[in-house]
Protein backbone atom coordinates (compact mmCIF):
# COMPACT_ATOMS: atom_id res chain seq x y z
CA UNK A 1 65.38 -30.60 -32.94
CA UNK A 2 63.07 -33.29 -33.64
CA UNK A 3 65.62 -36.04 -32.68
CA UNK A 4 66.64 -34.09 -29.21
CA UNK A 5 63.17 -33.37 -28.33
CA UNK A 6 62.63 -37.52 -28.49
CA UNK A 7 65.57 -38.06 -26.63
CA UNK A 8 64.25 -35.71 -23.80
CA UNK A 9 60.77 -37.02 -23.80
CA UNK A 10 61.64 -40.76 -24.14
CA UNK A 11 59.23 -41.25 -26.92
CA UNK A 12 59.64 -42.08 -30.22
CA UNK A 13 62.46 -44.07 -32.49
CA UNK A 14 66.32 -42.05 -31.57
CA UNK A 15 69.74 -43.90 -31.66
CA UNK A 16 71.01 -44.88 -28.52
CA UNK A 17 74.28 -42.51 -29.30
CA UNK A 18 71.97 -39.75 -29.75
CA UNK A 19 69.94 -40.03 -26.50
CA UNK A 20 73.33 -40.40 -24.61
CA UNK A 21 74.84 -37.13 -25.39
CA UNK A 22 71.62 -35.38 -25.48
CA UNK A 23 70.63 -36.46 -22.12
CA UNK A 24 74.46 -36.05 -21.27
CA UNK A 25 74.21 -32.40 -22.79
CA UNK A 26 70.71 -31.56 -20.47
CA UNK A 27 72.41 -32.36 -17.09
CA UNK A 28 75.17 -30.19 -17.75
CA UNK A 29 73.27 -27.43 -18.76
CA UNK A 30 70.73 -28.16 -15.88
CA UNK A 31 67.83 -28.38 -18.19
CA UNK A 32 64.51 -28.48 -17.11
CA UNK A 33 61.30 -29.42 -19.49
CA UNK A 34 58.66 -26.68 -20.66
CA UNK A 35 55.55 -29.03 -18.34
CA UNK A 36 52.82 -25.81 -19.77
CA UNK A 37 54.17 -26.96 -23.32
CA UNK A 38 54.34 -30.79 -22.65
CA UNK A 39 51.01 -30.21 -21.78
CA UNK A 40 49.90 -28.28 -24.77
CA UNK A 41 51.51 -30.97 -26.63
CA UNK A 42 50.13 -34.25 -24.75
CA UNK A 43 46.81 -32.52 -23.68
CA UNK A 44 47.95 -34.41 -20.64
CA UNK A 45 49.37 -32.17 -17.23
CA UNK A 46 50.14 -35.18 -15.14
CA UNK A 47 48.14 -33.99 -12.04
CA UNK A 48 44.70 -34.96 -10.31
CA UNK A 49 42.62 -31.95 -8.83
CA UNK A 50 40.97 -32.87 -5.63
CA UNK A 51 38.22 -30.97 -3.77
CA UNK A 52 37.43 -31.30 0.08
CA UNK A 53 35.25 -29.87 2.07
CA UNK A 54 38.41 -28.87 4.74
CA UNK A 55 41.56 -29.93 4.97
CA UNK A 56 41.24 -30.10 8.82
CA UNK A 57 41.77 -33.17 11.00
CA UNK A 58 42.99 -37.03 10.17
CA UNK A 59 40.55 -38.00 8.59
CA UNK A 60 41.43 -36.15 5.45
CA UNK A 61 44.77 -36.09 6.24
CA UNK A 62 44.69 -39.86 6.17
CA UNK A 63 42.46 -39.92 2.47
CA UNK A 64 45.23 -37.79 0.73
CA UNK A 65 47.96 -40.12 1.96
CA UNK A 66 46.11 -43.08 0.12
CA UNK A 67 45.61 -40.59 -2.92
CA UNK A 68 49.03 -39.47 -2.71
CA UNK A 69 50.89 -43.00 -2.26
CA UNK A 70 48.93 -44.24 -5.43
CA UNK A 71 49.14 -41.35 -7.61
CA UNK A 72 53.03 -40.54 -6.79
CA UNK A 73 53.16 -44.87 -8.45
CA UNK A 74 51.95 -43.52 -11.46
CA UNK A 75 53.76 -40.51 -11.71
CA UNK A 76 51.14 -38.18 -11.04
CA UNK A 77 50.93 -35.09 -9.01
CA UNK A 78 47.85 -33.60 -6.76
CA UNK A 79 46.72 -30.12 -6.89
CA UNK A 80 43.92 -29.87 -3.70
CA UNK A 81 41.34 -27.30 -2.58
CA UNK A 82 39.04 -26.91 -0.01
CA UNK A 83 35.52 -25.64 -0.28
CA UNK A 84 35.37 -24.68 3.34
CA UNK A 85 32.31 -26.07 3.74
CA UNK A 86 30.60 -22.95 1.57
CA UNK A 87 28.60 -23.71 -2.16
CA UNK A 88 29.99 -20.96 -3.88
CA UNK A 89 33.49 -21.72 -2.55
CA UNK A 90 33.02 -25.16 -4.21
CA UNK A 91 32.12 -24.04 -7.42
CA UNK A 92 35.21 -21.88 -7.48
CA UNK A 93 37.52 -24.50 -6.53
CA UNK A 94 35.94 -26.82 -9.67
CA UNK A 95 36.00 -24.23 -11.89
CA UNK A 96 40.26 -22.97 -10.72
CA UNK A 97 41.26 -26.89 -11.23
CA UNK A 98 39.38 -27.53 -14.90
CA UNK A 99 42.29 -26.98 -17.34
CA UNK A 100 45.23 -27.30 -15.00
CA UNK A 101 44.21 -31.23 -13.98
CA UNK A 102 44.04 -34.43 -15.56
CA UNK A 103 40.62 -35.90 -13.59
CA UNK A 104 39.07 -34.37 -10.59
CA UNK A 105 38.47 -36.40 -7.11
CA UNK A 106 35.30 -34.21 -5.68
CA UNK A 107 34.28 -34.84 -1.80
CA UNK A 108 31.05 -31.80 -1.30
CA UNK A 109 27.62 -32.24 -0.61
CA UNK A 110 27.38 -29.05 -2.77
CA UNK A 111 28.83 -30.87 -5.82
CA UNK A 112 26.70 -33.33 -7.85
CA UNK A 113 26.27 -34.93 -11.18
CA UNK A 114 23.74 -31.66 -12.24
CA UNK A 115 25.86 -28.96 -10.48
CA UNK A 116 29.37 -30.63 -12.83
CA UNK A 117 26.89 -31.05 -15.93
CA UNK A 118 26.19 -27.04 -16.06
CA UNK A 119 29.82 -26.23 -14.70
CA UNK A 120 32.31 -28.47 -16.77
CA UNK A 121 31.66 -28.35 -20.69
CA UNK A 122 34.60 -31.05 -21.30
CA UNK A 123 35.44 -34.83 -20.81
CA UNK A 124 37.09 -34.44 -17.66
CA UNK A 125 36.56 -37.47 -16.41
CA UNK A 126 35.52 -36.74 -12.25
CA UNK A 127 34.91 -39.25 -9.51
CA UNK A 128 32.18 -38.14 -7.10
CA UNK A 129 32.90 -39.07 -3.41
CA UNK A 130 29.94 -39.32 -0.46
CA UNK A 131 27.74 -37.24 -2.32
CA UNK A 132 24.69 -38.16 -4.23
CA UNK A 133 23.80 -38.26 -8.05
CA UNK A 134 20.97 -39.29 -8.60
CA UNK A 135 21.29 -39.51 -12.25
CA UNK A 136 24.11 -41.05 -12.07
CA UNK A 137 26.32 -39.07 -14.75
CA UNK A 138 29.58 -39.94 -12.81
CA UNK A 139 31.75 -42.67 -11.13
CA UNK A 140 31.01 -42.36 -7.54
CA UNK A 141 31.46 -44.53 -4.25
CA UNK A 142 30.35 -43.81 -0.56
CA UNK A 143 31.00 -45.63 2.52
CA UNK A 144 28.18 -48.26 3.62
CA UNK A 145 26.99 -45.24 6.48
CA UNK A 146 23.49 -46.62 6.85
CA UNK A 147 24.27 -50.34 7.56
CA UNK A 148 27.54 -49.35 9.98
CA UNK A 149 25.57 -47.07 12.38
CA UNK A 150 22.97 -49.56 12.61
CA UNK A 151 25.61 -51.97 13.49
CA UNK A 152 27.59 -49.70 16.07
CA UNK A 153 24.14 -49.16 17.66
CA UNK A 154 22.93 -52.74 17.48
CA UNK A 155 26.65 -53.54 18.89
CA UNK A 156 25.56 -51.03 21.91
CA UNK A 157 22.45 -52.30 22.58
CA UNK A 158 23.99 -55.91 22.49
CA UNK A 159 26.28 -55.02 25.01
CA UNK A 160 23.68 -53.90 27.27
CA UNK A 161 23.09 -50.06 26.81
CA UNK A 162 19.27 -48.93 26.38
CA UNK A 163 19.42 -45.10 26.05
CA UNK A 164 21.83 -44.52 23.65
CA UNK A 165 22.36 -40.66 22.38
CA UNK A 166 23.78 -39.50 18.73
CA UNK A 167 26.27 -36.88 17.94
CA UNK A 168 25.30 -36.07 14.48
CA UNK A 169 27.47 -34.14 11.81
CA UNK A 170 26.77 -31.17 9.56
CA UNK A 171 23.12 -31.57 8.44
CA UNK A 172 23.93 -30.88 4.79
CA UNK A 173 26.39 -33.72 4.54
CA UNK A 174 26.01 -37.26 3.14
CA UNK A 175 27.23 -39.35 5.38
CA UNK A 176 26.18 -37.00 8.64
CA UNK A 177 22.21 -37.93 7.19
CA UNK A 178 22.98 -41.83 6.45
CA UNK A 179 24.27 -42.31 9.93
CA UNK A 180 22.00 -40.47 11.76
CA UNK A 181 19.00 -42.52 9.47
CA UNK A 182 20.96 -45.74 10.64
CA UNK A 183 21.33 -44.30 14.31
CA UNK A 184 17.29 -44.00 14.24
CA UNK A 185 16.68 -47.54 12.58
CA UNK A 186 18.92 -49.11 15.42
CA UNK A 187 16.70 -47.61 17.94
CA UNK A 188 13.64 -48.31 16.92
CA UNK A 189 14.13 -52.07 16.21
CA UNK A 190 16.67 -53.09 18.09
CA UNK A 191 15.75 -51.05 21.09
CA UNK A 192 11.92 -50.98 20.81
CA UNK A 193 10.36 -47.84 23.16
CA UNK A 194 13.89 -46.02 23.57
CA UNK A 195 13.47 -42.63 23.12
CA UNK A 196 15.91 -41.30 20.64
CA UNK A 197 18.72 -38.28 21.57
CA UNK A 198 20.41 -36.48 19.12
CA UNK A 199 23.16 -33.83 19.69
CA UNK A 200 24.28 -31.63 16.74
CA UNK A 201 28.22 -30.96 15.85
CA UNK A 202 30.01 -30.58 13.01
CA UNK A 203 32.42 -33.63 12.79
CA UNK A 204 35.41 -31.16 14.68
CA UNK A 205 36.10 -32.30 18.19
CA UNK A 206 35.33 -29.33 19.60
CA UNK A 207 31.61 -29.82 18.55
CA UNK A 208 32.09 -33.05 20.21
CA UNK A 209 32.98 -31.29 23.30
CA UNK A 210 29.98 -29.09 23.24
CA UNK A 211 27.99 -31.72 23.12
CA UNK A 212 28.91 -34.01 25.55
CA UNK A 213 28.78 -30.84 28.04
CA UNK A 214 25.08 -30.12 26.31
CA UNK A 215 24.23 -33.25 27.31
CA UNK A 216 25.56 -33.30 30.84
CA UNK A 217 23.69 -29.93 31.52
CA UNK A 218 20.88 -31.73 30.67
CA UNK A 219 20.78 -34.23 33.95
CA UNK A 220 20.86 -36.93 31.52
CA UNK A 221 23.48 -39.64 31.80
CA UNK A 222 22.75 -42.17 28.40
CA UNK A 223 24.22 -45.31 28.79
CA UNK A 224 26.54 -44.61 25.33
CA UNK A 225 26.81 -42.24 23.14
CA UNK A 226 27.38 -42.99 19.29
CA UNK A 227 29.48 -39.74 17.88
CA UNK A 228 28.98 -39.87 13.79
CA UNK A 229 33.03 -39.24 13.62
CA UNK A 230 35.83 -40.33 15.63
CA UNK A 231 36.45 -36.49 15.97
CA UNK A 232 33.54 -35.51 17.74
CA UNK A 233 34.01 -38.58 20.19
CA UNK A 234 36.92 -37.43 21.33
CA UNK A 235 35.98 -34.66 21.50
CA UNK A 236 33.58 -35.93 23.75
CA UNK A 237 35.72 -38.06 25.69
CA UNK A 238 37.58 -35.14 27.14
CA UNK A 239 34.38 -33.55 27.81
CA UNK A 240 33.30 -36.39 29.74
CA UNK A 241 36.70 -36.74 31.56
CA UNK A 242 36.71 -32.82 32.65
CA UNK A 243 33.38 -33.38 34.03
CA UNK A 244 34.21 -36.36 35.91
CA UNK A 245 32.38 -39.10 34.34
CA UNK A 246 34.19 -42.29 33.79
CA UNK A 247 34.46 -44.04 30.75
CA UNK A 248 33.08 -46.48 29.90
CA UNK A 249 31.91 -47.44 33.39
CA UNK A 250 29.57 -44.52 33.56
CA UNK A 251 29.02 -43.72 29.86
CA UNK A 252 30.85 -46.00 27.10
CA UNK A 253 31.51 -43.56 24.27
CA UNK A 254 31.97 -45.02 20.26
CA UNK A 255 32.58 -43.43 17.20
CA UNK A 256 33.17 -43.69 13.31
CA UNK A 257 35.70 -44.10 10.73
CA UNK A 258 38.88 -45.35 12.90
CA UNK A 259 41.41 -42.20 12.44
CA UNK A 260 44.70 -43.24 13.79
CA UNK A 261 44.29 -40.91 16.66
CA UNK A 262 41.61 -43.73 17.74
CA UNK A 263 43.91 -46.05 18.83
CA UNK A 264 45.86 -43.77 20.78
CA UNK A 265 43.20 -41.80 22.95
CA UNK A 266 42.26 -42.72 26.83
CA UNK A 267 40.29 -45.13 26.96
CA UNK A 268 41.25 -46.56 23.68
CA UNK A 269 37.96 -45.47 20.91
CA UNK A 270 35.56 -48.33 19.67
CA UNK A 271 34.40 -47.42 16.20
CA UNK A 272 33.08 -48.05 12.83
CA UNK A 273 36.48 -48.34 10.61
CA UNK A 274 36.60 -47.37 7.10
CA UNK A 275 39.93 -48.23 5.66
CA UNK A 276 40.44 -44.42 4.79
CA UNK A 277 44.32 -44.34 2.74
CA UNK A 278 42.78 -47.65 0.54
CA UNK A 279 39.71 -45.50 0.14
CA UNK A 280 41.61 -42.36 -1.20
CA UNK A 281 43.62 -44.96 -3.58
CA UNK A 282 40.13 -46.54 -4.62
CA UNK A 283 39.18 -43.13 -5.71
CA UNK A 284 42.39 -42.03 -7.81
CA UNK A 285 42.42 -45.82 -9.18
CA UNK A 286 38.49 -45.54 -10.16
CA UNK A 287 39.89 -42.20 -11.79
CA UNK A 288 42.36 -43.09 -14.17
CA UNK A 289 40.34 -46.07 -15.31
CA UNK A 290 37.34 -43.83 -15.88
CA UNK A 291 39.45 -42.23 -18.71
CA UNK A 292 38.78 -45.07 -20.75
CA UNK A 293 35.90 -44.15 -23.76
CA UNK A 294 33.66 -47.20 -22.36
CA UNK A 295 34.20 -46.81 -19.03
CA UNK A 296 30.83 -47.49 -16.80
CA UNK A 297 29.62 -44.58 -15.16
CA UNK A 298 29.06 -46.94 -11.50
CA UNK A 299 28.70 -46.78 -7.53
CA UNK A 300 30.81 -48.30 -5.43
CA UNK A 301 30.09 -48.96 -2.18
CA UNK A 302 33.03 -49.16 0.68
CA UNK A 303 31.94 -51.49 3.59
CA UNK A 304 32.83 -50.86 7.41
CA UNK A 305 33.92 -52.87 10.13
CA UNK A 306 33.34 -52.52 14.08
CA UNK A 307 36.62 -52.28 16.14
CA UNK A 308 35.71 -53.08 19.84
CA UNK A 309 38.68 -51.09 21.78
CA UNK A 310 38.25 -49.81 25.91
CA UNK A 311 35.65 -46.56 25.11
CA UNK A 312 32.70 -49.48 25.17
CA UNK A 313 31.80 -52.62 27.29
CA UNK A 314 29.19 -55.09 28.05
CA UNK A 315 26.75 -53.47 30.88
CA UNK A 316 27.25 -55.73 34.29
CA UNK A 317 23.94 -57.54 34.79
């Protein structure tokens, strides 16, 4: 048994006679490995957990891709859950994935280094995405948010636009907070005396719609409008269209993160683009080599860059 269950496995010293008939012997009889007692064995079940906060639009869509094409390299599999945006519906999905997973990929702004330390008793190794630990007792990374909506709205104000409103997303969220901080920053330096405008959504376009009709009830027509997604932008694109108002002549519209859908929209979306796929494969790669004994608990940071496309351009003087 000992000699068939190396042939199966591939592990292990078995004559190449052996292995042959075995293997020969498996096919015929349509054999498929025990993976609960591999696992029991190896103390290894092949699969990364991930938890999102939804698994709703591109953007996500886009992050398990990249997670997907470099896990499926290493001959891994991904078990996901959503949180729906709820605490205790995070702390459920963390504590349904411990013991069925390999490492955890975490994306909540309900899920930091102390909520993991008094929820997972093990050496589980977990990579924290946009969320904050402040004692740094995991790998994490987050996307430069700060710097890129001060350069989106610097960008604005560059081309000419002085009252430039904000779409902001869900107040509890990481990179919702860091853009809107940026968003404020931008103002007040690069646009001394401008009196800031900020709109609340929830990074879904149909926020993005409210608010662009929020704002038109208003009487006030901003020059631009910065959306802290690509979502809620065009969202509020077809807001803006519905009602009339052209783009960008009237009000040049910009957004964040570069979805694919971006580049496909009328006008065509500026935006701040975070490589998203290479950013899910960052994570699952900062993973695996966090299962090393020594491995340093760090932040990385994932830089932006501004894609000028038809939604935005330079004010006539």
């Amino acid at each position: 048994m000992a000699s068939v269950s190396r042939a199966l496995n591939g592990t292990g010293v078995v004559t190449e006679s052996i292995r042959t008939r075995v293997l020969e012997a498996a096919a015929r009889l349509q054999y498929v490995p025990n993976s609960g007692a591999q696992s029991l064995m190896t103390r290894r079940t092949h699969a990364i957990g991930i938890v999102l906060p939804t698994l709703y639009g591109e953007f996500f869509s886009e992050l398990i891709r990249g997670i997907d094409i470099a896990a499926r390299s290493r001959g891994l599999h991904l078990l996901i859950s959503s949180t729906h945006c709820d605490a205790t519906e995070a702390g459920n999905a963390v504590q349904a994935l411990i013991g069925r997973v390999d490492g955890l990929l975490v994306m909540s702004p309900y899920v930091d280094g102390r909520f993991l330390q008094e929820r997972v008793r093990s050496s589980l190794p977990i990579v924290l995405i946009s969320t904050v630990d402040v004692d740094h007792t995991h790998m994490s990374f987050y996307v430069d948010n700060y710097s890129s909506a001060y350069a989106m709205v610097a960008h604005l104000a560059g081309n000419g636009h002085r009252t430039i409103a904000h779409i902001a997303g869900p107040d509890v969220n990481v990179d919702a907070q860091e853009r809107l901080r940026g968003y404020r920053a931008a103002l007040s330096r690069e646009l001394p005396g401008a009196a800031e405008y900020v709109l609340r959504g929830d990074f879904t376009e149909e926020s993005g719609y409210r608010a662009a009709r929020e704002l038109l009830a208003t009487g006030m027509r901003p020059d631009a409008v910065f959306a802290a997604n690509d979502m809620m932008a065009i969202g509020c694109l077809c807001a803006l269209h519905k009602a009339g108002v052209r783009v960008p002549e009237d009000i040049a519209v910009a957004g964040f993160d570069d979805i694919p859908l971006a580049r496909y929209v009328h006008p065509t979306l500026t935006t701040m683009a975070v490589d998203i796929a290479d950013m899910g494969g960052l994570a699952l790669r900062t993973l695996l080599a966090g299962r090393e004994p020594d491995a340093p608990r760090e932040v990385r940071r994932v830089h932006t860059h501004l894609v000028e496309r038809d939604s935005t351009r330079a004010k006539p003087d």
